[in-house]
PDB file of N, CA and C in Angstrom:
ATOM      1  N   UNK A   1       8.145   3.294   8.780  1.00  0.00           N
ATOM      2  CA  UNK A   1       8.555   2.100   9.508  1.00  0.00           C
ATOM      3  C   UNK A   1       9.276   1.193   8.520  1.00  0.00           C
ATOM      4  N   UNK A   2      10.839   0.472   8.956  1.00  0.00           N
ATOM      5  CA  UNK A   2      11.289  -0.509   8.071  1.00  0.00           C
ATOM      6  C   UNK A   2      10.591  -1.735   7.848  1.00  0.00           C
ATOM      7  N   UNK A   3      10.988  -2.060   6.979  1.00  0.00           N
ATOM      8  CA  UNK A   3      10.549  -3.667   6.623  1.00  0.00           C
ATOM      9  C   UNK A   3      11.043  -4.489   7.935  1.00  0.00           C
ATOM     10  N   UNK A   4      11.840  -4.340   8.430  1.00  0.00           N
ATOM     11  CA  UNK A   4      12.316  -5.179   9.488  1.00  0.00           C
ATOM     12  C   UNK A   4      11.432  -4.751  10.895  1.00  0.00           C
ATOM     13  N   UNK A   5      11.515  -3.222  11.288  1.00  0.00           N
ATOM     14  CA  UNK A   5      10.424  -3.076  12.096  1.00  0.00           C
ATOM     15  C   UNK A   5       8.730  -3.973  11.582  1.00  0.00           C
ATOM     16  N   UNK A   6       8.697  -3.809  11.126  1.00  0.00           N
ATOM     17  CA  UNK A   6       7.165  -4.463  10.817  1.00  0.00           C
ATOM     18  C   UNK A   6       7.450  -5.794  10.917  1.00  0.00           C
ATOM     19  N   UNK A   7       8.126  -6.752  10.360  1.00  0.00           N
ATOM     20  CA  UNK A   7       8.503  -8.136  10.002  1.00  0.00           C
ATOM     21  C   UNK A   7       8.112  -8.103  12.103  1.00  0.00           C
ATOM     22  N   UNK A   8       9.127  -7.538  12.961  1.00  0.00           N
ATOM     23  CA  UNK A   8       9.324  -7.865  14.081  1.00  0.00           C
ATOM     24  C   UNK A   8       8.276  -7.903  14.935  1.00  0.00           C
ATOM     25  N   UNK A   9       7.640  -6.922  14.218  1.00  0.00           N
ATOM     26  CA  UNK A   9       6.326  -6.191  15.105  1.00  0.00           C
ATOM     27  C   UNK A   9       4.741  -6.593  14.485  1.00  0.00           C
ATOM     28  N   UNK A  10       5.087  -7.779  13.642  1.00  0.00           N
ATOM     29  CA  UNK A  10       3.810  -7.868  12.418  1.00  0.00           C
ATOM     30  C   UNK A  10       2.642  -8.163  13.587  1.00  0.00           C
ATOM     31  N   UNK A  11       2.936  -9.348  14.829  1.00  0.00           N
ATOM     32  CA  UNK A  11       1.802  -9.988  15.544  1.00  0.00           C
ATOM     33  C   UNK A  11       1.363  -8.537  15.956  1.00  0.00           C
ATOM     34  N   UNK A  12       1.589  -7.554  16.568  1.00  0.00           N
ATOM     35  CA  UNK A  12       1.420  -6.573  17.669  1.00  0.00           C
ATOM     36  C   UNK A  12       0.301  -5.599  16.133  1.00  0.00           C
ATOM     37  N   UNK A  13       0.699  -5.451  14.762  1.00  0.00           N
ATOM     38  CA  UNK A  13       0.257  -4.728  14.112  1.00  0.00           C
ATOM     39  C   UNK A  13      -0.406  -5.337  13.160  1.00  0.00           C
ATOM     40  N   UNK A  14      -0.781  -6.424  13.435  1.00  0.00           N
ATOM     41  CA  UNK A  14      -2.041  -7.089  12.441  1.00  0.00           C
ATOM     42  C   UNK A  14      -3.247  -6.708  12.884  1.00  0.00           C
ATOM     43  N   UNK A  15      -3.620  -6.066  14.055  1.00  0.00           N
ATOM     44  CA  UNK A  15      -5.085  -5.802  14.751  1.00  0.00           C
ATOM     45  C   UNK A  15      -4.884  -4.270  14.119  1.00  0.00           C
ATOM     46  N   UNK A  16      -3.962  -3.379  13.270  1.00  0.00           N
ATOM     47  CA  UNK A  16      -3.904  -2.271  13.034  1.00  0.00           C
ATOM     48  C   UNK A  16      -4.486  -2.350  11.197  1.00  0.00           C
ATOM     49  N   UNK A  17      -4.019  -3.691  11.088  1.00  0.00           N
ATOM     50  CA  UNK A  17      -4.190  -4.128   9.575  1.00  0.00           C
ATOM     51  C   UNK A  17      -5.194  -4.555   9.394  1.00  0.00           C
ATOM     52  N   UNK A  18      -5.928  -5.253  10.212  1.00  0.00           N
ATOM     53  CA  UNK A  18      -7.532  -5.563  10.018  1.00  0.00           C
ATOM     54  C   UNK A  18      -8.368  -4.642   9.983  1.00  0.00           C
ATOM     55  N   UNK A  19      -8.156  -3.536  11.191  1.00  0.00           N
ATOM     56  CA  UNK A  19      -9.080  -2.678  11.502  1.00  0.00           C
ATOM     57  C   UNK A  19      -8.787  -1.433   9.947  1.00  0.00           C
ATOM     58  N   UNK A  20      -7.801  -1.197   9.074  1.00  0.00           N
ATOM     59  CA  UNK A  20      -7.613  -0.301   8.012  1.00  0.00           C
ATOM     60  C   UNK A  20      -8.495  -1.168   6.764  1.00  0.00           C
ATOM     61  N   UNK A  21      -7.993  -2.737   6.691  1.00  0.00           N
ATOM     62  CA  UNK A  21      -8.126  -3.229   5.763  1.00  0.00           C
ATOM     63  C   UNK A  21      -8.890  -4.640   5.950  1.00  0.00           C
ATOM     64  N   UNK A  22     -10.338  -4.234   6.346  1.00  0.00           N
ATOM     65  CA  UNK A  22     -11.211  -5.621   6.493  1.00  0.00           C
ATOM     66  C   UNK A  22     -10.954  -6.413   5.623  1.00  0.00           C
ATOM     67  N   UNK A  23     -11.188  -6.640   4.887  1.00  0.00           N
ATOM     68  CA  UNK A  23     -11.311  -7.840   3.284  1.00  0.00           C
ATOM     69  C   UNK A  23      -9.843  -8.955   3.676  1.00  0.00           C
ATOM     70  N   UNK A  24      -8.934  -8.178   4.197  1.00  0.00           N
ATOM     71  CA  UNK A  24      -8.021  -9.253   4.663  1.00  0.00           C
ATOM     72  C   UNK A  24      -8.332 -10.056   6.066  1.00  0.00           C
ATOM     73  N   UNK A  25      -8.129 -11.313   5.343  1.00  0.00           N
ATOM     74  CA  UNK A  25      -8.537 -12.506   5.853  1.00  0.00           C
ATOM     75  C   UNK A  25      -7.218 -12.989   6.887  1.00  0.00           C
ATOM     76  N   UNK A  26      -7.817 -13.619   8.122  1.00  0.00           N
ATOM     77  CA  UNK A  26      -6.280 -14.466   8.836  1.00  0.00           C
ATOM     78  C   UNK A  26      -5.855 -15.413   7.929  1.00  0.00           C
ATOM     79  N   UNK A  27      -5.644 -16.085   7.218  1.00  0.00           N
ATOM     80  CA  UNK A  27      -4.745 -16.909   5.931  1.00  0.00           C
ATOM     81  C   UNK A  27      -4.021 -15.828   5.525  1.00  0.00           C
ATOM     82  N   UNK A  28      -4.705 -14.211   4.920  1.00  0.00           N
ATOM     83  CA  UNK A  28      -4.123 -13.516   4.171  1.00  0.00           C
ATOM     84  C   UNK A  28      -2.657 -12.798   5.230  1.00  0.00           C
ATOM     85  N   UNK A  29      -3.294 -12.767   6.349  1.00  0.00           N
ATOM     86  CA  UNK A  29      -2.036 -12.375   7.298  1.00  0.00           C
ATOM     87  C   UNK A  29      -1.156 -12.650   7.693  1.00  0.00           C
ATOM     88  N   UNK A  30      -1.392 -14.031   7.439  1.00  0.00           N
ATOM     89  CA  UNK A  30      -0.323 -14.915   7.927  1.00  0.00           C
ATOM     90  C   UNK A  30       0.876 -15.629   6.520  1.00  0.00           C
ATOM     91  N   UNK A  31       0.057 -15.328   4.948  1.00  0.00           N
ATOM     92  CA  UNK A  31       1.032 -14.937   4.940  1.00  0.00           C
ATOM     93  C   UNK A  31       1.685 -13.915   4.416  1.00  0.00           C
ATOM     94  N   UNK A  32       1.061 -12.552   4.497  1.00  0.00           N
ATOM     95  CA  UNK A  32       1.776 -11.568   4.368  1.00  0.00           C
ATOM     96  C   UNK A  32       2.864 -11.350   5.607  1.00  0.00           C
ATOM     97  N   UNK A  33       2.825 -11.863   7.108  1.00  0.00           N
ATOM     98  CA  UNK A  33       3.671 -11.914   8.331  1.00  0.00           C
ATOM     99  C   UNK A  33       5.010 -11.000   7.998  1.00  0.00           C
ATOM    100  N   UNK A  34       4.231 -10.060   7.880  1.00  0.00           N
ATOM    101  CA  UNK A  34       4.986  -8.657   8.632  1.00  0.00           C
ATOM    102  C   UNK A  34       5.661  -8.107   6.899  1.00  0.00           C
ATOM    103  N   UNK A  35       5.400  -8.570   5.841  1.00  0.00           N
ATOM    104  CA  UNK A  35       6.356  -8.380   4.658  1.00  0.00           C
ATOM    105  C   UNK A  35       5.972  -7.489   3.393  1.00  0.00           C
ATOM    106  N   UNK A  36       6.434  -6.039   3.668  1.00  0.00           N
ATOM    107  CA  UNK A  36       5.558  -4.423   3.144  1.00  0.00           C
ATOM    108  C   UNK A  36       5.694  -4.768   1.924  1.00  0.00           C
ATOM    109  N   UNK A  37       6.229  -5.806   0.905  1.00  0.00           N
ATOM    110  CA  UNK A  37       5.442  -6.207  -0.386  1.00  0.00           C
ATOM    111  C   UNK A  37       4.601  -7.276  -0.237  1.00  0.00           C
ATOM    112  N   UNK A  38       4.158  -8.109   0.202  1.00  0.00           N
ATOM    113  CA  UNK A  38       3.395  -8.841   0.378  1.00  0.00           C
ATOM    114  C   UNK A  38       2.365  -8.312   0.805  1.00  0.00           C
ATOM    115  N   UNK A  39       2.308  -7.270   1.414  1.00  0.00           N
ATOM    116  CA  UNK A  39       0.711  -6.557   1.979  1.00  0.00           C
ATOM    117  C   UNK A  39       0.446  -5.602   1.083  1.00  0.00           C
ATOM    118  N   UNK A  40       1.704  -5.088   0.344  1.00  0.00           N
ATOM    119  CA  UNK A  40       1.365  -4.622  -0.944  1.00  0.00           C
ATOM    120  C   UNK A  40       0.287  -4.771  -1.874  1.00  0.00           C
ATOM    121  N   UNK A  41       0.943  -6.239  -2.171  1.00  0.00           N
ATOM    122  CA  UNK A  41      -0.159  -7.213  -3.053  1.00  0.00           C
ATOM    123  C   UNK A  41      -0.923  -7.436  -2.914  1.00  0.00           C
ATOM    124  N   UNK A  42      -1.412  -8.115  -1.796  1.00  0.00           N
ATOM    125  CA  UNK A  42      -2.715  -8.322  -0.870  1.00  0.00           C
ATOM    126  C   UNK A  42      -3.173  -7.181  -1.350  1.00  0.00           C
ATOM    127  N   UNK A  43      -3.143  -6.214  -1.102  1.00  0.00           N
ATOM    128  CA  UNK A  43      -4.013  -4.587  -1.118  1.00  0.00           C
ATOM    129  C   UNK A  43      -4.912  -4.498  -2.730  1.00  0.00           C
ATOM    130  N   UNK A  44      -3.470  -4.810  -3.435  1.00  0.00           N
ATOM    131  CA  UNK A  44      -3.830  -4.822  -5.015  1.00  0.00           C
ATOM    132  C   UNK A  44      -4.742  -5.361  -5.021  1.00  0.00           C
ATOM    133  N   UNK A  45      -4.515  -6.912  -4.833  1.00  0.00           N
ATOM    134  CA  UNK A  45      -5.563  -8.014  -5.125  1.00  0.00           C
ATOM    135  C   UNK A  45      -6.998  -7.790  -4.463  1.00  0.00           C
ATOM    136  N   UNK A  46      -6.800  -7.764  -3.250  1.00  0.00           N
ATOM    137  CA  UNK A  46      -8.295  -7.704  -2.654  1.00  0.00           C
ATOM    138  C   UNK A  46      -8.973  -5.905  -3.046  1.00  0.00           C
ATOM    139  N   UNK A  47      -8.093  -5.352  -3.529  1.00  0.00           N
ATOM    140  CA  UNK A  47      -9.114  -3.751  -3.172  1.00  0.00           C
ATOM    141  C   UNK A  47      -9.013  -3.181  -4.891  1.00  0.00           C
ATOM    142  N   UNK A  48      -8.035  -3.901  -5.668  1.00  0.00           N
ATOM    143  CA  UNK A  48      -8.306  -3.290  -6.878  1.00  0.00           C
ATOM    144  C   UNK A  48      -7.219  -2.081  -6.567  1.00  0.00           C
ATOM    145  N   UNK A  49      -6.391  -1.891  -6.014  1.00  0.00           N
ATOM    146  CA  UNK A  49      -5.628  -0.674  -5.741  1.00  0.00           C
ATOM    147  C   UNK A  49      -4.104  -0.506  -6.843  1.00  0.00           C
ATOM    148  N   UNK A  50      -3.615   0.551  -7.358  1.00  0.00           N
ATOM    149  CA  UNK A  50      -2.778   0.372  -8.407  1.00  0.00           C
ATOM    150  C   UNK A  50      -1.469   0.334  -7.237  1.00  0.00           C
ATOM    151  N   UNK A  51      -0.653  -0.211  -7.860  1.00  0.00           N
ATOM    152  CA  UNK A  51       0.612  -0.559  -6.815  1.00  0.00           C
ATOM    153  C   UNK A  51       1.146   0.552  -5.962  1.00  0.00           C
ATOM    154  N   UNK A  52       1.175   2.052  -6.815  1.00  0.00           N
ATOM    155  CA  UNK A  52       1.540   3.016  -5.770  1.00  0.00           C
ATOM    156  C   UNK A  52       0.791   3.740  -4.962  1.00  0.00           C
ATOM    157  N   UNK A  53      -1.261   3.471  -5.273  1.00  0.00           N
ATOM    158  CA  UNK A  53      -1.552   4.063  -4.417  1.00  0.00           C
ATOM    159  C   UNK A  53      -1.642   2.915  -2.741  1.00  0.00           C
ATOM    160  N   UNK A  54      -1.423   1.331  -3.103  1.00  0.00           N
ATOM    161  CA  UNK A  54      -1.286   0.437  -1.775  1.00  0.00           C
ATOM    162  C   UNK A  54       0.292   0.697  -1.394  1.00  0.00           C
ATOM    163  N   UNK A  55       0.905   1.082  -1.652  1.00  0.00           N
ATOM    164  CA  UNK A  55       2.222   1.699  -1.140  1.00  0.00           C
ATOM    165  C   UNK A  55       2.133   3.273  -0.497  1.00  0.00           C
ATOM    166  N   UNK A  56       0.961   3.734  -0.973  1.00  0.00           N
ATOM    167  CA  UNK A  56       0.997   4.910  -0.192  1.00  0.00           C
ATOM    168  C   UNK A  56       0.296   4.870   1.032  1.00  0.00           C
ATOM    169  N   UNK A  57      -0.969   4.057   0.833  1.00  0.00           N
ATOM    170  CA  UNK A  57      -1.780   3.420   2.027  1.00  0.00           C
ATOM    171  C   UNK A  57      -1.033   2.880   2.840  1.00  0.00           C
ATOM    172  N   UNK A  58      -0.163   1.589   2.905  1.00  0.00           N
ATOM    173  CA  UNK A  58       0.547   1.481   3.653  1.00  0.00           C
ATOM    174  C   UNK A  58       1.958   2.288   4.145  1.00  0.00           C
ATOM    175  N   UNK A  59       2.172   3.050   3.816  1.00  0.00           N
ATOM    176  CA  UNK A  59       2.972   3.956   4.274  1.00  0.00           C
ATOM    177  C   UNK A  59       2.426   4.950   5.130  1.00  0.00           C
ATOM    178  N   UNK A  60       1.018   5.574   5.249  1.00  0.00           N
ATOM    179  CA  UNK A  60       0.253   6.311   5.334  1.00  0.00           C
ATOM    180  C   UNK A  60      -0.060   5.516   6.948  1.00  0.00           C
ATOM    181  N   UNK A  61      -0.443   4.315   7.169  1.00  0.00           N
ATOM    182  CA  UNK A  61      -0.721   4.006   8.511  1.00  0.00           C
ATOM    183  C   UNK A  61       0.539   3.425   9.077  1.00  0.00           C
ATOM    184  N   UNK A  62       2.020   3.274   8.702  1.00  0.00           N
ATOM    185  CA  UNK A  62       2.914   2.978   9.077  1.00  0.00           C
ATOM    186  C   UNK A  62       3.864   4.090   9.953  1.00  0.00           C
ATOM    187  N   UNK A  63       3.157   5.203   9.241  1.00  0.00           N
ATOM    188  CA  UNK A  63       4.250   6.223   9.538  1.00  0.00           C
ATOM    189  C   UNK A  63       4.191   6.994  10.616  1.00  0.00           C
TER     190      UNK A  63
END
């Protein structure tokens, strides 16, 4: 999925992002709002994840 699909579609796929990735908080969603480095980070930060395996995670439920 593009960055722009998601950006468009973030409200409809944040109930997809909670349910993968509890620890994210509504503050944290709002403002990652739809942006596949910003949920990147988030991932890092809250899960301890090295940058390419939260790029593979999110690619992994995007795809």
């Amino acid at each position: 999925m593009s960055s722009h699909v998601l950006e468009g579609n973030w409200s409809q796929l944040k109930g997809k992002v909670r349910e993968q990735w509890g620890k994210l908080s509504d503050d944290d969603l709002d403002q990652i709002a739809g942006r596949r480095d910003q949920l990147v980070g988030k991932l890092q930060e809250k899960y301890g994840l090295a940058k390419a395996e939260a790029e593979k995670q999110v690619n992994a439920l995007f795809s």
